[in-house]
PDB file of N, CA and C in Angstrom:
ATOM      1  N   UNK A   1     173.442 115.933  92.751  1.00  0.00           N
ATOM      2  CA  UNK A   1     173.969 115.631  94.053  1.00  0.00           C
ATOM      3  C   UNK A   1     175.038 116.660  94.388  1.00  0.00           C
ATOM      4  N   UNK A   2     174.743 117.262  95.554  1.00  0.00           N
ATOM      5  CA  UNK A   2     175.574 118.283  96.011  1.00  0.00           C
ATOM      6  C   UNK A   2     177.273 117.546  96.238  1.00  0.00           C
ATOM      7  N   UNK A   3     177.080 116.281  96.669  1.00  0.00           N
ATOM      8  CA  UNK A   3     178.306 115.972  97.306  1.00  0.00           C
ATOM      9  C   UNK A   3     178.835 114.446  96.478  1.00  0.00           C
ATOM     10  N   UNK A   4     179.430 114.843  95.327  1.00  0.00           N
ATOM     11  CA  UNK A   4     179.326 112.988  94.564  1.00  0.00           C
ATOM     12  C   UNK A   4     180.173 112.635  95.415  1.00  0.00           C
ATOM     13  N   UNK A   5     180.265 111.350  95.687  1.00  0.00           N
ATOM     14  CA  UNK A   5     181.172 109.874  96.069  1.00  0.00           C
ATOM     15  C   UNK A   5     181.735 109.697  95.015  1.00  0.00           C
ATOM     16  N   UNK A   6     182.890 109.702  95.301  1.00  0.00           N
ATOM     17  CA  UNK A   6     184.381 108.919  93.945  1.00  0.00           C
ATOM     18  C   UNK A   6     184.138 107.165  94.305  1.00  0.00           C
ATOM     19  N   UNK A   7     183.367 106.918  94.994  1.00  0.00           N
ATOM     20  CA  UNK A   7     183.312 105.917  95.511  1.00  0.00           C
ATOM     21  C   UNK A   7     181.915 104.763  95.005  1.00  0.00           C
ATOM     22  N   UNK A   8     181.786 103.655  94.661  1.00  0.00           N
ATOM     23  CA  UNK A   8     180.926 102.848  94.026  1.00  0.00           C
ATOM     24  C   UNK A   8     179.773 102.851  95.358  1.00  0.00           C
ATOM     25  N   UNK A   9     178.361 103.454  94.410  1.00  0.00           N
ATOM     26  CA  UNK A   9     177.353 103.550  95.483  1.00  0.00           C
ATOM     27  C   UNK A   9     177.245 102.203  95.925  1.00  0.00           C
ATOM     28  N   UNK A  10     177.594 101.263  95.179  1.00  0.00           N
ATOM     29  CA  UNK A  10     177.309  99.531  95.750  1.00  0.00           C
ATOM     30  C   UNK A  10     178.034  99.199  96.988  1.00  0.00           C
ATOM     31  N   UNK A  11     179.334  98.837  96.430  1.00  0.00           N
ATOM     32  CA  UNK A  11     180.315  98.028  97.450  1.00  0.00           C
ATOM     33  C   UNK A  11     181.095  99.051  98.089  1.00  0.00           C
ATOM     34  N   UNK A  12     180.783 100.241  97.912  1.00  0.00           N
ATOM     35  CA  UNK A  12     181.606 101.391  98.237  1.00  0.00           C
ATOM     36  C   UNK A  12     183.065 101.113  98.666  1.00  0.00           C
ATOM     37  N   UNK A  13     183.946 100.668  97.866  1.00  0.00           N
ATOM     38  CA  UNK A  13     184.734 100.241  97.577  1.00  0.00           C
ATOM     39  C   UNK A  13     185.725 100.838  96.568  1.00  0.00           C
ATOM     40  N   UNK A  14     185.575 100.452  95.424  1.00  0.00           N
ATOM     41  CA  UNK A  14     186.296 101.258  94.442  1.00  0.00           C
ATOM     42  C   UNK A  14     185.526 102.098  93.591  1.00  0.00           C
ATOM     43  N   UNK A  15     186.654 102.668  93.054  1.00  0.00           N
ATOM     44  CA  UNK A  15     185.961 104.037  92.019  1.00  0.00           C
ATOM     45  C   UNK A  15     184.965 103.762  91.782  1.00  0.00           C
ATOM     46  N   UNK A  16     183.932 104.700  91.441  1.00  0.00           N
ATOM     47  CA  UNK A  16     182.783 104.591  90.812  1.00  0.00           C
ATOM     48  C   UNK A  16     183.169 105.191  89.310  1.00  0.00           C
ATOM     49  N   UNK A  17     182.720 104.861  88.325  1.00  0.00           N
ATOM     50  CA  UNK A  17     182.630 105.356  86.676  1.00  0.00           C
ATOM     51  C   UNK A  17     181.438 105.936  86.936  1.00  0.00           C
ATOM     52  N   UNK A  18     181.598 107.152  86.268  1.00  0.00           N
ATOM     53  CA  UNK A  18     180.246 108.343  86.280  1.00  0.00           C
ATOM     54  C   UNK A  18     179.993 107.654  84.627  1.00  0.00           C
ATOM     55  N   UNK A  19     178.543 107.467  84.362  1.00  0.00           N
ATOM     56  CA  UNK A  19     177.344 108.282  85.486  1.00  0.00           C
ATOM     57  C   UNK A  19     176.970 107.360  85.982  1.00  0.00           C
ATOM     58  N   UNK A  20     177.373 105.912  85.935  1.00  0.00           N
ATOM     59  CA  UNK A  20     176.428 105.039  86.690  1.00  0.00           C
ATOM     60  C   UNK A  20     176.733 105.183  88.154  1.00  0.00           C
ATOM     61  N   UNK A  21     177.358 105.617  88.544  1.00  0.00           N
ATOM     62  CA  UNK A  21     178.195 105.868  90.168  1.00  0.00           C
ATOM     63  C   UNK A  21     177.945 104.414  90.297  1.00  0.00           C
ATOM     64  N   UNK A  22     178.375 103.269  89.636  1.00  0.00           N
ATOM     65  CA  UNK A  22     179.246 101.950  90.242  1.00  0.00           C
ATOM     66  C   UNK A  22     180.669 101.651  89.661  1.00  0.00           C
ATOM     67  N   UNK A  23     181.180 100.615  90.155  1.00  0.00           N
ATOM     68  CA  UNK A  23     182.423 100.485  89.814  1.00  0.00           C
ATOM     69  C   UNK A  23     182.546  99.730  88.958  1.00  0.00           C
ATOM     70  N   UNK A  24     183.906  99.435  88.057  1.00  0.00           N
ATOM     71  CA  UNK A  24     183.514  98.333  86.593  1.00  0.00           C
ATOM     72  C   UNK A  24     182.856  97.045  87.107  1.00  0.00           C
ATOM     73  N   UNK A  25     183.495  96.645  88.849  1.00  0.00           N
ATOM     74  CA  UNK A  25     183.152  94.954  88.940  1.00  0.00           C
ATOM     75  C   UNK A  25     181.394  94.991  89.050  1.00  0.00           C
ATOM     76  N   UNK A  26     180.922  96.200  89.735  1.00  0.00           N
ATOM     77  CA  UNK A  26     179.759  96.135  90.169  1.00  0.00           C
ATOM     78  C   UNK A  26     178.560  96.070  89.021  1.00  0.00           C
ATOM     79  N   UNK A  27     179.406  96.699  88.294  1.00  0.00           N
ATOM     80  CA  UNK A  27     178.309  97.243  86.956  1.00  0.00           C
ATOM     81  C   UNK A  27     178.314  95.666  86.047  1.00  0.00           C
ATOM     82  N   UNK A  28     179.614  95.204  86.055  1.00  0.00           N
ATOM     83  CA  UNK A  28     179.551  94.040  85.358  1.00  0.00           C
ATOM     84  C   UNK A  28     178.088  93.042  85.686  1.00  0.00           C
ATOM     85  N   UNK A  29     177.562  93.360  86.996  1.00  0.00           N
ATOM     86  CA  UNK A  29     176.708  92.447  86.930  1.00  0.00           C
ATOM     87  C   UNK A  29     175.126  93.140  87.257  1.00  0.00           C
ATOM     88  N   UNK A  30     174.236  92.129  86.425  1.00  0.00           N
ATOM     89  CA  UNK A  30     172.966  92.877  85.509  1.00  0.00           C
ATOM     90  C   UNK A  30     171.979  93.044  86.752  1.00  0.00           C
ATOM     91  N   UNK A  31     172.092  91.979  87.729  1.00  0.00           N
ATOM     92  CA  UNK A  31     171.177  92.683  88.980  1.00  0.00           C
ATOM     93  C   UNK A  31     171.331  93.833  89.450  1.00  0.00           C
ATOM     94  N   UNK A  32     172.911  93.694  89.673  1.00  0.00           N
ATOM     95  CA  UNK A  32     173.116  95.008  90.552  1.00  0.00           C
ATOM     96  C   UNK A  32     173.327  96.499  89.762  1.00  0.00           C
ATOM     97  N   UNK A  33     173.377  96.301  88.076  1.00  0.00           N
ATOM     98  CA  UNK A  33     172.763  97.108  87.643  1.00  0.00           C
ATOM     99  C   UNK A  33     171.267  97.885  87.477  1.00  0.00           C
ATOM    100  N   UNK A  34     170.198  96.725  87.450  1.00  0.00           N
ATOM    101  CA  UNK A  34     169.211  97.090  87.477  1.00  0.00           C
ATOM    102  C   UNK A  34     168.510  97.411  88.586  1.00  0.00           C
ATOM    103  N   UNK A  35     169.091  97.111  89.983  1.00  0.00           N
ATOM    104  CA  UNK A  35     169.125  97.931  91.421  1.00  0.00           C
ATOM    105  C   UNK A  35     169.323  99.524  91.148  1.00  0.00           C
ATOM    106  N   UNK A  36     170.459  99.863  90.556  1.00  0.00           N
ATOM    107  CA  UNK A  36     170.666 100.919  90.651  1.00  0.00           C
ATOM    108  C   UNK A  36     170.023 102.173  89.438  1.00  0.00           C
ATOM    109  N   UNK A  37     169.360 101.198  88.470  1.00  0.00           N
ATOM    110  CA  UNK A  37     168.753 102.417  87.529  1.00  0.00           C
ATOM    111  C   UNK A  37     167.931 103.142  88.138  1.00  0.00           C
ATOM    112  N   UNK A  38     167.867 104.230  87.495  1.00  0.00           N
ATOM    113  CA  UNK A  38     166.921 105.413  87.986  1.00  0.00           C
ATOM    114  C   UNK A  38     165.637 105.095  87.661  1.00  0.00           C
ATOM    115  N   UNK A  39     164.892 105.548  88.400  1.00  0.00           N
ATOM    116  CA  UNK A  39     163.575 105.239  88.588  1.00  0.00           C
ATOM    117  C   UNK A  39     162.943 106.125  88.170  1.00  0.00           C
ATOM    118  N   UNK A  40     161.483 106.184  87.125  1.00  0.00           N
ATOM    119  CA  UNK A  40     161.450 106.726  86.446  1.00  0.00           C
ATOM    120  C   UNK A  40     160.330 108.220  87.711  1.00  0.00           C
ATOM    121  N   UNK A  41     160.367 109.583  87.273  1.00  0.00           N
ATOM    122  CA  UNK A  41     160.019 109.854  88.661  1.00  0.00           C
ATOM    123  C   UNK A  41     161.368 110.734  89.429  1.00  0.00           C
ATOM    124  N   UNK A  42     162.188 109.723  89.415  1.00  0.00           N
ATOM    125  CA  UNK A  42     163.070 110.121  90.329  1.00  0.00           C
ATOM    126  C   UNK A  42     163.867 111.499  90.260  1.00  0.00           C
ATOM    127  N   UNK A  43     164.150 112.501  91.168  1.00  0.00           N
ATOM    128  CA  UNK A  43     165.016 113.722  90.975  1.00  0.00           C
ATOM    129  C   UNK A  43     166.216 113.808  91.291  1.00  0.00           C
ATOM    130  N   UNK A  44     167.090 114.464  91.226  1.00  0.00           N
ATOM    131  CA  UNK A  44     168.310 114.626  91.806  1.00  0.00           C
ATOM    132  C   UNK A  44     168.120 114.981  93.194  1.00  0.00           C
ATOM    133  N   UNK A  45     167.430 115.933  93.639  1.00  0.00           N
ATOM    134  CA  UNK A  45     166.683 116.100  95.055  1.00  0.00           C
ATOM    135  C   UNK A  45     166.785 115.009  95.599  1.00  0.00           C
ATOM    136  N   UNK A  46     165.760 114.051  94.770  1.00  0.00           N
ATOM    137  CA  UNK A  46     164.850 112.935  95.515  1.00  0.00           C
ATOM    138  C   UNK A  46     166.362 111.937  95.857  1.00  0.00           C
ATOM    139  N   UNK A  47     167.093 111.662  94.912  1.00  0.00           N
ATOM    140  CA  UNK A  47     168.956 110.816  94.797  1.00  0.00           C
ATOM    141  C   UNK A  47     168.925 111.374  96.209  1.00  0.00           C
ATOM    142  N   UNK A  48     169.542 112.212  96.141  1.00  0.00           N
ATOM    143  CA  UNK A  48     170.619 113.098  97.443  1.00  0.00           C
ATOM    144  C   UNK A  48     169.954 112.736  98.730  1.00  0.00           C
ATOM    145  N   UNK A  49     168.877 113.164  98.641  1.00  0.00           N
ATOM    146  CA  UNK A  49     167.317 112.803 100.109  1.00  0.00           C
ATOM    147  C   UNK A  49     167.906 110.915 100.515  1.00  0.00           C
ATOM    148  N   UNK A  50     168.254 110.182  99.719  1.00  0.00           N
ATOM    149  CA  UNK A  50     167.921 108.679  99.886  1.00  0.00           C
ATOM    150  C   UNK A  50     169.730 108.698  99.947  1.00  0.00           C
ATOM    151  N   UNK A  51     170.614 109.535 100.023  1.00  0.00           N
ATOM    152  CA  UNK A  51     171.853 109.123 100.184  1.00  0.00           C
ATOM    153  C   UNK A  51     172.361 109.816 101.257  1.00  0.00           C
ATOM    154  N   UNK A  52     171.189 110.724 102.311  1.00  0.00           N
ATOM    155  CA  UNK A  52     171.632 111.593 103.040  1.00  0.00           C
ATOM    156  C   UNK A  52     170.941 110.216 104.397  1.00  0.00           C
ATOM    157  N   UNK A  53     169.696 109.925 103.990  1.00  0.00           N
ATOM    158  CA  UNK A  53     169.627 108.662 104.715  1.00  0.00           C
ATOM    159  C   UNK A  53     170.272 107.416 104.870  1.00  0.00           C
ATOM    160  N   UNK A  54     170.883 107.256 103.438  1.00  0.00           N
ATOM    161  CA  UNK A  54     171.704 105.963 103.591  1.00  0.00           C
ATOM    162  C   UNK A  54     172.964 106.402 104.651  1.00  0.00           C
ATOM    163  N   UNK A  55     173.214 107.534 104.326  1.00  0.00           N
ATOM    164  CA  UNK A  55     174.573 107.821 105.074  1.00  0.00           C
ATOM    165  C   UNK A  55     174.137 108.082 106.787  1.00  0.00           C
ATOM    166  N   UNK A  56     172.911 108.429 107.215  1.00  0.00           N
ATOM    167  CA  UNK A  56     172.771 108.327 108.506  1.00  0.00           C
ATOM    168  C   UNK A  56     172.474 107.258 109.066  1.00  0.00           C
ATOM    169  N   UNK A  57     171.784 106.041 108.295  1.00  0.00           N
ATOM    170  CA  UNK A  57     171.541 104.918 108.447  1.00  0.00           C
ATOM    171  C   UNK A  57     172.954 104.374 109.114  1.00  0.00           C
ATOM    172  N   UNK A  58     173.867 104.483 107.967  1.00  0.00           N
ATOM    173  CA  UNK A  58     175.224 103.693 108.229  1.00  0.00           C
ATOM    174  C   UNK A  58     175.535 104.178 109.540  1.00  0.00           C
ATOM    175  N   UNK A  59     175.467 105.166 110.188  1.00  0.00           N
ATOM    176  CA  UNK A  59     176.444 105.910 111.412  1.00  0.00           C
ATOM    177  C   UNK A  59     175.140 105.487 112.235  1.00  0.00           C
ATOM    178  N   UNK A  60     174.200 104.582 112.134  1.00  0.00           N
ATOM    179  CA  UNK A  60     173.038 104.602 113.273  1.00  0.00           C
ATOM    180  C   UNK A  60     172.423 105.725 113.909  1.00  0.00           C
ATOM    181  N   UNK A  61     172.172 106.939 113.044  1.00  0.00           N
ATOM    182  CA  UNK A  61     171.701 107.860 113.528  1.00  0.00           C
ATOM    183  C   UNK A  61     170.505 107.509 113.234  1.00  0.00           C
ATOM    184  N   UNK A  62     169.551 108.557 113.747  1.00  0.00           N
ATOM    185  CA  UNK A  62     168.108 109.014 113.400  1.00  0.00           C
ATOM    186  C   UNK A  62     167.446 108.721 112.132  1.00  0.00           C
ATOM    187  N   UNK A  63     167.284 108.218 111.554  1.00  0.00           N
ATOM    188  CA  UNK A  63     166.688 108.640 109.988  1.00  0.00           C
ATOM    189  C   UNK A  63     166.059 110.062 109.991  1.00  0.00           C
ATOM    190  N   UNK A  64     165.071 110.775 110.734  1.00  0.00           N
ATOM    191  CA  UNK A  64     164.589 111.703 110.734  1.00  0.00           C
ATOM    192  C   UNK A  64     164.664 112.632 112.340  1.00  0.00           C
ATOM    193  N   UNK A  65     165.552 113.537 112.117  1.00  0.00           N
ATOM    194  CA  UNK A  65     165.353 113.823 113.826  1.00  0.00           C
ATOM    195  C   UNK A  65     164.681 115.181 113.594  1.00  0.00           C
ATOM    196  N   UNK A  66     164.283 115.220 115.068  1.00  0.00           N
ATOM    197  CA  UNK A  66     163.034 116.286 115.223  1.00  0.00           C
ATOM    198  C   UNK A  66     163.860 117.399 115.709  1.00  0.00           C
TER     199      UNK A  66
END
């Protein structure tokens, strides 16, 4: 990821602990750990691609603009 978040990919809230990029409260719990494991497949590319959408999502932009 070109651009890490100091920030918990969950509750984006508090610190995140590398490498899980969640925070201790978030990680404490086993769902929202197993939300966030990597998928097997998955690239660092492919991470960044799904956090460049999450982040346009949030601001109600485009998902894909032409």
């Amino acid at each position: 990821m070109s651009q890490l978040s100091t920030h918990c990919i969950h509750c984006e809230l508090q610190p995140a602990a590398l490498p899980s990029s969640l925070c201790v409260r978030c990680k404490s719990f086993s769902g929202i750990r197993r939300l966030y494991l990597r998928r097997r497949g998955w690239t660092q590319r492919w991470e960044t691609h799904l956090l460049k959408l999450t982040r346009r999502a949030q601001q109600q932009l485009p998902l894909f603009p032409h």
